[in-house]
C-alpha atoms as a PDB file:
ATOM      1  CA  UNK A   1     127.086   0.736  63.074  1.00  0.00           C
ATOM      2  CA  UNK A   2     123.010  -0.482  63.933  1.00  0.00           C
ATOM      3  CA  UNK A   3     121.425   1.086  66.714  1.00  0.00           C
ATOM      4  CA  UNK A   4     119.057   0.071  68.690  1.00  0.00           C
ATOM      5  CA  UNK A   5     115.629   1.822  67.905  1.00  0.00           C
ATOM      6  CA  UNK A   6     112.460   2.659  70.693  1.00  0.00           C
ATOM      7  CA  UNK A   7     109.880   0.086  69.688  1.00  0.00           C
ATOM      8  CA  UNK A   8     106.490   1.934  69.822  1.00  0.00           C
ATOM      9  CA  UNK A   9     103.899   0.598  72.164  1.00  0.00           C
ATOM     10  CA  UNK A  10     100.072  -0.339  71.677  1.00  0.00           C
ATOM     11  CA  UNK A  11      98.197   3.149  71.864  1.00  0.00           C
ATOM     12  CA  UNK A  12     100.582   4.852  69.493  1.00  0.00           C
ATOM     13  CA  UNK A  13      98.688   6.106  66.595  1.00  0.00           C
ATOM     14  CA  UNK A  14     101.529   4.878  64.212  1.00  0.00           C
ATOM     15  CA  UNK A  15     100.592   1.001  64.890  1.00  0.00           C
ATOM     16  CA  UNK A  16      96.927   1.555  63.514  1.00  0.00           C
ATOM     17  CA  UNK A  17      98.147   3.358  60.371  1.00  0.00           C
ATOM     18  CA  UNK A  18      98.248   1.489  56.735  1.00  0.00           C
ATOM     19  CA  UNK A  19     101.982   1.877  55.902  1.00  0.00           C
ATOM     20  CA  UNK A  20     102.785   3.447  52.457  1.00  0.00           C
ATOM     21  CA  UNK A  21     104.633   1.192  49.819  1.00  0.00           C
ATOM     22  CA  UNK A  22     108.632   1.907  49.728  1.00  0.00           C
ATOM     23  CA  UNK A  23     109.657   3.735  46.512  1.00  0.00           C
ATOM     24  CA  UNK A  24     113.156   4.726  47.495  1.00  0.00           C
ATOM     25  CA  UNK A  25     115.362   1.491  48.918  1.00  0.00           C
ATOM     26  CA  UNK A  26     118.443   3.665  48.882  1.00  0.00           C
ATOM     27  CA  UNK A  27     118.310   3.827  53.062  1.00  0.00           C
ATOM     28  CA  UNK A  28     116.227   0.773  53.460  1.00  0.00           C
ATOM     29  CA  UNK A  29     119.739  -1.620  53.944  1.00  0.00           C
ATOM     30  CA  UNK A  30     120.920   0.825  56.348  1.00  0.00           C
ATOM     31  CA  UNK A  31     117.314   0.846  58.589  1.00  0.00           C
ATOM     32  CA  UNK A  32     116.775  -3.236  58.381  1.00  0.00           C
ATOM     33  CA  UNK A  33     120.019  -3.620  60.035  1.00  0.00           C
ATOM     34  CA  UNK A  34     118.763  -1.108  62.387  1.00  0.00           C
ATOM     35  CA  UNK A  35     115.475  -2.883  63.361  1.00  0.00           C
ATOM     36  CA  UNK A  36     116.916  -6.532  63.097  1.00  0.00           C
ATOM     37  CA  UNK A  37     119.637  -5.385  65.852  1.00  0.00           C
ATOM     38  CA  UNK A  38     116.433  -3.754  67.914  1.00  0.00           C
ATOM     39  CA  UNK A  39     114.756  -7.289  66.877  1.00  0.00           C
ATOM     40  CA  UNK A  40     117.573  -9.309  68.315  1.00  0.00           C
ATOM     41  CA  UNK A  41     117.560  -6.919  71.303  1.00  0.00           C
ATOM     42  CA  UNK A  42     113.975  -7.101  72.415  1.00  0.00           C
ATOM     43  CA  UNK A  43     114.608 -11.184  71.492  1.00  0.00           C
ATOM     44  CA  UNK A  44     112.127 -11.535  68.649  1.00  0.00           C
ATOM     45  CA  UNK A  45     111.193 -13.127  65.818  1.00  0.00           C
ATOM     46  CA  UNK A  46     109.865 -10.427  63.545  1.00  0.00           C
ATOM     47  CA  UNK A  47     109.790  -6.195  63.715  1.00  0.00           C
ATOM     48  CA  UNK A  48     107.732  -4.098  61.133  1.00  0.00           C
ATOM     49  CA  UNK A  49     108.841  -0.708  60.393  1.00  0.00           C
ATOM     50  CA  UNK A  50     106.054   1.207  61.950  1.00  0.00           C
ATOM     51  CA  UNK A  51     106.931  -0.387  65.329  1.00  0.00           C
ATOM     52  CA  UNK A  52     110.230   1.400  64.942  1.00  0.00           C
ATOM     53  CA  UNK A  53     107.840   4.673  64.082  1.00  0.00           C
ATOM     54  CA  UNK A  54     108.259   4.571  60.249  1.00  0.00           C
ATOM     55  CA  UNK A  55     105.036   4.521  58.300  1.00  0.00           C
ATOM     56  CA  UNK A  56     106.206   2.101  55.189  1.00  0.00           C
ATOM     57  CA  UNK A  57     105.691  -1.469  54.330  1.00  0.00           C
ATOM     58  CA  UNK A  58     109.102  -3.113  55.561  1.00  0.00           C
ATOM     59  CA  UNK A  59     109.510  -5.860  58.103  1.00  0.00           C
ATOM     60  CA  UNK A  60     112.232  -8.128  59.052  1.00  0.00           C
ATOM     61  CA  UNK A  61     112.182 -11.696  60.540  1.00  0.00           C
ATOM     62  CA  UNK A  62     114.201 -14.246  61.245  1.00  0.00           C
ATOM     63  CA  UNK A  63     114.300 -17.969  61.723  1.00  0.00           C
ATOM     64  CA  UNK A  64     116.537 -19.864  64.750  1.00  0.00           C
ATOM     65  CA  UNK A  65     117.620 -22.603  65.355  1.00  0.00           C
ATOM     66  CA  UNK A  66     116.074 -24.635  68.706  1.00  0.00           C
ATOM     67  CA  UNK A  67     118.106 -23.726  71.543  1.00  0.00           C
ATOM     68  CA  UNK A  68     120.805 -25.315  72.962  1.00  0.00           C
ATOM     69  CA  UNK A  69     120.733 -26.479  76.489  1.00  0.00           C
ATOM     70  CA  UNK A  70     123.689 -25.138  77.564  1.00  0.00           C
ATOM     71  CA  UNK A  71     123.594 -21.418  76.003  1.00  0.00           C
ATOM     72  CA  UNK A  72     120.920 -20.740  78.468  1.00  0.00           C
ATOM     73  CA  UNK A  73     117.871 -18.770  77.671  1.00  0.00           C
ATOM     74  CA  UNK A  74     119.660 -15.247  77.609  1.00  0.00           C
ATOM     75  CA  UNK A  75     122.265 -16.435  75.153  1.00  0.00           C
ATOM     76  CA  UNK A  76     122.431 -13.951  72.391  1.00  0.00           C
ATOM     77  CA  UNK A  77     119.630 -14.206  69.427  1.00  0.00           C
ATOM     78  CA  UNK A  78     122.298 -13.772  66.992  1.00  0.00           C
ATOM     79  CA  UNK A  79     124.083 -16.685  68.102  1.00  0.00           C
ATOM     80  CA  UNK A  80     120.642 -18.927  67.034  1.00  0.00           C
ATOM     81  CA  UNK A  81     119.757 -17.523  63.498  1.00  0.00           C
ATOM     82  CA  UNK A  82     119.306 -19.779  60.473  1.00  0.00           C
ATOM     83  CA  UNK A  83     117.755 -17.555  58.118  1.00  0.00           C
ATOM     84  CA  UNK A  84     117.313 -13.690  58.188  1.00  0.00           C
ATOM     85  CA  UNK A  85     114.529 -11.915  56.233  1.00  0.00           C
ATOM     86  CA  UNK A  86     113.938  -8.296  54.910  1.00  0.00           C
ATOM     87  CA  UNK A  87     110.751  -8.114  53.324  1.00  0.00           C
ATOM     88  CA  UNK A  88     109.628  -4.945  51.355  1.00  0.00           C
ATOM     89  CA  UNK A  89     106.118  -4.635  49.816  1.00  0.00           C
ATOM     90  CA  UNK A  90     105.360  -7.876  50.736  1.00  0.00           C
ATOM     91  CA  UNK A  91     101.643  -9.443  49.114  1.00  0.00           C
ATOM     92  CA  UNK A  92     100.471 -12.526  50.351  1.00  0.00           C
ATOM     93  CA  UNK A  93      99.479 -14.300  46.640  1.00  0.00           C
ATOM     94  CA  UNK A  94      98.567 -17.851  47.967  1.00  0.00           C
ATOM     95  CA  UNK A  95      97.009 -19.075  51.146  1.00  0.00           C
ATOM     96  CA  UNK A  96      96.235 -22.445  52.359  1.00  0.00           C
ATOM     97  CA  UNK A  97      94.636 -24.269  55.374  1.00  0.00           C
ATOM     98  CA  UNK A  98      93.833 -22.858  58.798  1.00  0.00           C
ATOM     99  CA  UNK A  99      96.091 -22.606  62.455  1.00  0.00           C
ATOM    100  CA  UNK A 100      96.153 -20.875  65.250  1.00  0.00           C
ATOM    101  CA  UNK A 101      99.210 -20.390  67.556  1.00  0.00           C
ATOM    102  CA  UNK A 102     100.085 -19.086  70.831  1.00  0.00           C
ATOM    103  CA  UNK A 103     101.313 -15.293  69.581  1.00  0.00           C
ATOM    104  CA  UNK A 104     103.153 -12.763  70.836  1.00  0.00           C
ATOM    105  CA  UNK A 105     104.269  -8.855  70.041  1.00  0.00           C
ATOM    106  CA  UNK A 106     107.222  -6.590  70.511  1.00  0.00           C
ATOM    107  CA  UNK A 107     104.125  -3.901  70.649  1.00  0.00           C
ATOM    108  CA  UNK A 108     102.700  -5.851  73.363  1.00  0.00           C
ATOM    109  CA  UNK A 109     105.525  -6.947  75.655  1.00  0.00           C
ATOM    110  CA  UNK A 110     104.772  -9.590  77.996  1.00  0.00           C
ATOM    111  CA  UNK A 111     101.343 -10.390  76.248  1.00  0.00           C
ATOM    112  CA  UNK A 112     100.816 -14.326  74.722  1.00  0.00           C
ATOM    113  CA  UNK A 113      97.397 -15.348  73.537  1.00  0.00           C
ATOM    114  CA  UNK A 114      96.038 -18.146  71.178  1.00  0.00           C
ATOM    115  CA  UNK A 115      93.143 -17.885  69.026  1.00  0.00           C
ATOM    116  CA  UNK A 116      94.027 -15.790  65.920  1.00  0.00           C
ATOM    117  CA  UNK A 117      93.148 -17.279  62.847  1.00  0.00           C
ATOM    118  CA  UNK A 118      96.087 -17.481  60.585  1.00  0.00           C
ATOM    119  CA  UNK A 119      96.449 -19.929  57.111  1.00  0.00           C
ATOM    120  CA  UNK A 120      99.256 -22.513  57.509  1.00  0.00           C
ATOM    121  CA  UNK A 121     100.714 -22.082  54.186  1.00  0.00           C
ATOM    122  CA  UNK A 122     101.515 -18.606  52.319  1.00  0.00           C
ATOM    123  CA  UNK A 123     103.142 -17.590  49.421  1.00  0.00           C
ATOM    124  CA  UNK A 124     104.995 -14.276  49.745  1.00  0.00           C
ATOM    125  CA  UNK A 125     106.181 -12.247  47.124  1.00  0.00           C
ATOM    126  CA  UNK A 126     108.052  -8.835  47.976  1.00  0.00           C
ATOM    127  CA  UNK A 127     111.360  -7.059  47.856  1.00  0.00           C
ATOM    128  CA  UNK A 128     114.936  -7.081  49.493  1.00  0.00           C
ATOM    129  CA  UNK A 129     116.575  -4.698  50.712  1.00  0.00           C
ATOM    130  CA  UNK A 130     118.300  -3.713  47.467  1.00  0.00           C
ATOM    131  CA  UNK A 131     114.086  -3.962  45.525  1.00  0.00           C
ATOM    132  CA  UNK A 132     114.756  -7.205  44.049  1.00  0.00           C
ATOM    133  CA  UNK A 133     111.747  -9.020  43.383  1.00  0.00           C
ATOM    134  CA  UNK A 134     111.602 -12.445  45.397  1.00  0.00           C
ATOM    135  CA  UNK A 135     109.415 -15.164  46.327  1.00  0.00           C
ATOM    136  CA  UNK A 136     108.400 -17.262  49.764  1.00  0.00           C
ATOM    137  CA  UNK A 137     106.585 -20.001  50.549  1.00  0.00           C
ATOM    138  CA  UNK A 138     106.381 -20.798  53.838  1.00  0.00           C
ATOM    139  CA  UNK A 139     104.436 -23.172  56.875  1.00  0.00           C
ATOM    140  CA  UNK A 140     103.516 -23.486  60.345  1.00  0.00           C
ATOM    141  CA  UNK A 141     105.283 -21.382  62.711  1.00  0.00           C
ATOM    142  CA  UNK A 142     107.229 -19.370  59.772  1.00  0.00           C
ATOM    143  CA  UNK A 143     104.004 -18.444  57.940  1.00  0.00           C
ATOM    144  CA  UNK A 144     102.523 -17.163  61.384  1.00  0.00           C
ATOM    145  CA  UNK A 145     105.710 -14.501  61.426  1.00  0.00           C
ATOM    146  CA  UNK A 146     104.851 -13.247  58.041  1.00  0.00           C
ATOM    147  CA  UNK A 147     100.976 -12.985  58.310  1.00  0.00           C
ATOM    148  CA  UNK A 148     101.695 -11.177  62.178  1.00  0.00           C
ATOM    149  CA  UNK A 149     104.388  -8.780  60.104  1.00  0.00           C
ATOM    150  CA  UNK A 150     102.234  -8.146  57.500  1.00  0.00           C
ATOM    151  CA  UNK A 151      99.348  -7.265  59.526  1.00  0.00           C
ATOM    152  CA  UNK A 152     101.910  -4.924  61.087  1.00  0.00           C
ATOM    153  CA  UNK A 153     101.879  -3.064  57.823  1.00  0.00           C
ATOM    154  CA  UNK A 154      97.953  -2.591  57.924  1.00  0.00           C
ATOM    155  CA  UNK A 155      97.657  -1.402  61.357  1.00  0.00           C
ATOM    156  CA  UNK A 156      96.144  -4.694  62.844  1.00  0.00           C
ATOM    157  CA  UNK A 157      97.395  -6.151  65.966  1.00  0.00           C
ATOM    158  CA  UNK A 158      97.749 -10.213  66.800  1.00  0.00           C
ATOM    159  CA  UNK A 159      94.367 -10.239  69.146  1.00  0.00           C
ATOM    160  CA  UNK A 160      92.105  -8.535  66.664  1.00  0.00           C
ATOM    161  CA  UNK A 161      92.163 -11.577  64.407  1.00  0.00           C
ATOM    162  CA  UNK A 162      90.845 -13.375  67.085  1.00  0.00           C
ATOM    163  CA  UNK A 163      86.969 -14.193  67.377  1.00  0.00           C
ATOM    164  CA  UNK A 164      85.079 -11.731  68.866  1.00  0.00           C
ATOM    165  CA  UNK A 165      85.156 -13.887  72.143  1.00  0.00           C
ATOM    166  CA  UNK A 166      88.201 -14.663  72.395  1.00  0.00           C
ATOM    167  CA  UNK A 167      89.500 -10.942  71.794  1.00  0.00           C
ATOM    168  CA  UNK A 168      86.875  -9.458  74.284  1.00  0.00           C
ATOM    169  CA  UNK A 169      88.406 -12.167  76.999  1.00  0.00           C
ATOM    170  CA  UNK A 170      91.776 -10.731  75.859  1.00  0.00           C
ATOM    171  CA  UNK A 171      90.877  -7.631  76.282  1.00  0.00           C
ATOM    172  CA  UNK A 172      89.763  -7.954  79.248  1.00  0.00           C
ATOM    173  CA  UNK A 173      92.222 -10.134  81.020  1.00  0.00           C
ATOM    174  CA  UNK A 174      94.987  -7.684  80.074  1.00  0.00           C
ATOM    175  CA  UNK A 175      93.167  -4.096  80.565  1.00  0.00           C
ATOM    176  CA  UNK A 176      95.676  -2.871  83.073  1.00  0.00           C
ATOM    177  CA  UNK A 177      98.547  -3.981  80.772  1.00  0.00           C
ATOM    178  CA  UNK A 178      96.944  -2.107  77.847  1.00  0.00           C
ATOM    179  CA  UNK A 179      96.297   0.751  80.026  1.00  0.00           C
ATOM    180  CA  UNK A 180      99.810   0.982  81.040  1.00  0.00           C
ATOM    181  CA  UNK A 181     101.074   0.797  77.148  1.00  0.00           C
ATOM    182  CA  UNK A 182      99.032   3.107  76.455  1.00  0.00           C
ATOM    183  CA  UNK A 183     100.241   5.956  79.197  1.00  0.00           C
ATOM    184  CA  UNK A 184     104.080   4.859  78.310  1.00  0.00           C
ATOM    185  CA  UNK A 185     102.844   5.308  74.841  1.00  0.00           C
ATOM    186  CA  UNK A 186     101.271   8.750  75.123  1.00  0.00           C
ATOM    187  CA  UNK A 187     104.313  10.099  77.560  1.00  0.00           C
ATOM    188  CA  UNK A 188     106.667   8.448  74.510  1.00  0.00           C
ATOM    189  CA  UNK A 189     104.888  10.816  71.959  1.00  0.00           C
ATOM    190  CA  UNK A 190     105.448  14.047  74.215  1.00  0.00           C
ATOM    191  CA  UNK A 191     108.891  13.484  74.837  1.00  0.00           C
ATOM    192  CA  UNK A 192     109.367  13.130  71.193  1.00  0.00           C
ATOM    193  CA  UNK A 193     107.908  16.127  70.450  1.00  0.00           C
ATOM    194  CA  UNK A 194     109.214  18.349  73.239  1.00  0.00           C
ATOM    195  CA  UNK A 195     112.846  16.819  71.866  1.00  0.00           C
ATOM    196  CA  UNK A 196     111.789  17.560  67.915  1.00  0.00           C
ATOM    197  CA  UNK A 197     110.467  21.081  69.097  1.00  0.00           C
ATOM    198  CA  UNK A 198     113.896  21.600  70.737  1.00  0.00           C
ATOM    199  CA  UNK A 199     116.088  20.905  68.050  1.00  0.00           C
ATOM    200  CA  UNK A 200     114.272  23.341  65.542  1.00  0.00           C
END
């Protein structure tokens, strides 16, 4: 059965760290159905491994469908999808034309900002969960979700694609929220390794 995993917060080392290609996919089915449950949890769009803590290039995403009236805003994620994706060693091979969206991040909860440059059209090739090679193309909002999961996988965060302006105003505007990440983020880090120490 998933679980739900702790989704690491801006300040933790593991979010600025180039993630290392997967090699072995044998537990990779078992952990994307991990981090799409914490996805669906934390009600978002896309989660890349090292937000979960795990240094490789893996992300999942998902596309829903607009929501219905009635369900109400708190109506289950799951309820909504139209297409899930698990993306291994994915390389953007095509870009095309320019956008810029209001963003988000599961890193950054609360936090919405406009101004990072993203292309509206990508190709994607990677692999599924099983290493099969496939291919993307996608636009618009969808292309956004891959180029923010990606970046993921570099260590770069939504607001440092911004201009330098616009990311100083960000920065600036949200300093106390950082901050605070950053303390949950540091207290995170001892627990785990008071917990690690006690069950050598």
């Amino acid at each position: 059965m998933a679980q739900i995993l702790p989704i690491r917060l801006y300040g933790d080392p593991v979010l600025k760290k180039k993630a290392l290609p997967v090699q072995d996919f044998s537990g990779i089915p078992e952990l994307a159905q991990d981090m799409l449950e914490t996805m669906f949890e934390a009600r978002g769009v896309g989660l890349a491994a090292p937000q979960v803590g795990i240094s490789q290039r893996l992300f999942v995403a998902a596309e829903y469908q607009e929501e219905e009236e009635e369900e109400g805003p708190e109506a289950p994620l799951k309820t909504r999808v139209k297409e899930l994706y698990v993306m291994a060693n994915p390389v953007i091979t095509y870009r095309e034309g320019r956008q810029s969206i209001l963003e988000g991040c599961l890193s950054l909860p609360g936090l919405y900002a406009e101004g990072a440059q993203r292309d509206l059209r990508v190709r994607v090739e990677y692999q599924n969960e099983k290493g099969e090679k496939k291919t993307l193309e996608a636009e618009g909002y969808l292309a956004v979700v891959l180029q923010h999961e990606i970046d993921h996988l570099d260590g770069i965060l939504f607001f440092q694609r911004m201009n330098f302006a616009d990311k100083q105003k960000f920065l600036e505007e949200h300093r106390e929220d950082l901050a605070d990440f950053q303390r949950q983020a540091r207290a995170f880090l001892r627990e785990e390794a008071a917990r690690l120490g006690q069950a050598r």
